[in-house]
Protein backbone atom coordinates (compact mmCIF):
# COMPACT_ATOMS: atom_id res chain seq x y z
CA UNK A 1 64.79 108.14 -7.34
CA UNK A 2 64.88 104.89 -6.17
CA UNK A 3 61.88 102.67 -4.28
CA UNK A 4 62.55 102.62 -0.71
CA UNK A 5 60.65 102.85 2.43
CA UNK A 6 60.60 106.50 3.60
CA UNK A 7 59.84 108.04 6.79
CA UNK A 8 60.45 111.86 7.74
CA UNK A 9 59.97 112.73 11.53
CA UNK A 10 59.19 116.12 12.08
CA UNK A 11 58.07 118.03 15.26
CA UNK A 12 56.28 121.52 15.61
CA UNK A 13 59.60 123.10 16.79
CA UNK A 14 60.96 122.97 13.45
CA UNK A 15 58.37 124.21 11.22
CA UNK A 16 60.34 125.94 8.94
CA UNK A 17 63.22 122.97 8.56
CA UNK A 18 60.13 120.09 8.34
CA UNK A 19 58.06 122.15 5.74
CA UNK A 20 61.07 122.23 3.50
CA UNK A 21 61.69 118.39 3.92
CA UNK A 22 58.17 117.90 3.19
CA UNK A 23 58.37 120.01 -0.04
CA UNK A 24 61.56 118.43 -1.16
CA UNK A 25 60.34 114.98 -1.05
CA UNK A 26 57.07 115.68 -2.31
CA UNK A 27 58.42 118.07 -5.04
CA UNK A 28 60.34 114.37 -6.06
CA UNK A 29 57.67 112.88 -6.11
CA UNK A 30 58.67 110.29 -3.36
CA UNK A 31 56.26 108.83 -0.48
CA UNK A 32 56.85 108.44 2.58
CA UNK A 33 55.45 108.10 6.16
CA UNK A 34 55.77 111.20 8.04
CA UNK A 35 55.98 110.45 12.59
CA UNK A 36 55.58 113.61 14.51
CA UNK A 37 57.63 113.49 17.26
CA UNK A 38 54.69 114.91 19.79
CA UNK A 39 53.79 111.35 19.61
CA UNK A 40 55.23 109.08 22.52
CA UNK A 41 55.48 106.22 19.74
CA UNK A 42 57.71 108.04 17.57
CA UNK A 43 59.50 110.31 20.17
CA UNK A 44 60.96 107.07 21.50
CA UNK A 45 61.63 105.55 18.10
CA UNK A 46 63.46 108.41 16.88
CA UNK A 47 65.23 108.38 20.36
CA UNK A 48 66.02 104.90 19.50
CA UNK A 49 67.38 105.60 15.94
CA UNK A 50 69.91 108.78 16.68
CA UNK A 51 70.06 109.36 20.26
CA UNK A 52 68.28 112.94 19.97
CA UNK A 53 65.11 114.27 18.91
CA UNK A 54 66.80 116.70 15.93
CA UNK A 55 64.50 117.21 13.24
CA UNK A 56 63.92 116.62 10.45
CA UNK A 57 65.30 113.55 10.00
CA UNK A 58 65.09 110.84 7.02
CA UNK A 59 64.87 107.48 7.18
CA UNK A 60 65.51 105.45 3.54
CA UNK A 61 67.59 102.91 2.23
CA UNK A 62 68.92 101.75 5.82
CA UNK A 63 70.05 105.03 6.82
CA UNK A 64 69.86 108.02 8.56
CA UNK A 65 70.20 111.41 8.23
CA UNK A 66 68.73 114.26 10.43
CA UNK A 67 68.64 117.36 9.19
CA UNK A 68 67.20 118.25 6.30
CA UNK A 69 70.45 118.60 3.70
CA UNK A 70 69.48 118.17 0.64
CA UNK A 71 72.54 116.89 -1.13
CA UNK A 72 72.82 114.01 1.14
CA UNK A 73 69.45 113.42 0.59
CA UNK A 74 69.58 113.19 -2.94
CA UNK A 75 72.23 110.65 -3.37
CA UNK A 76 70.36 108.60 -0.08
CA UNK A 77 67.17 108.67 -2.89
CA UNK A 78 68.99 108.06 -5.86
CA UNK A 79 68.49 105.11 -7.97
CA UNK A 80 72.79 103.93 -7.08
CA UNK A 81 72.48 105.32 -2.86
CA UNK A 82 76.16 106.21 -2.24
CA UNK A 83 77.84 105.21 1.07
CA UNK A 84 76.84 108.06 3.37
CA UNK A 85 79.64 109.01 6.05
């Protein structure tokens, strides 16, 4: 997987969706900062990023994607990220 920055917000409404992004990327090893969005900070950033507060969404590599689907994920963390549309 490749060295990027990685942040995951989650919120408590999605426990089941955030638990499994947590598990993915820690099951690959890969860090990241997690933002909750119960916090005003990161509420408004994630606001800011998608125009919604769906989670869980990942932030590496320069982009975005909320949700937690794993094959987009993977080539987003890969060592070659492919163009994600």
């Amino acid at each position: 997987m490749g060295d990027y920055q990685v942040t995951l917000f989650v919120s408590p409404w999605n426990k089941t969706g955030c638990d499994e992004a947590r598990d993915y990327l820690e099951s690959k090893g890969i860090q990241y900062a997690e933002k909750n969005t119960q916090d005003h900070g990161a509420r408004g950033e994630l606001i800011k990023k998608t125009g919604g507060l769906d989670t869980p969404t990942l932030i590496a590599n320069g982009h975005t994607v909320v949700g937690f689907l794993p094959n987009k994920w993977n080539h987003l963390l890969s060592e070659e990220p492919l163009e994600l549309t």
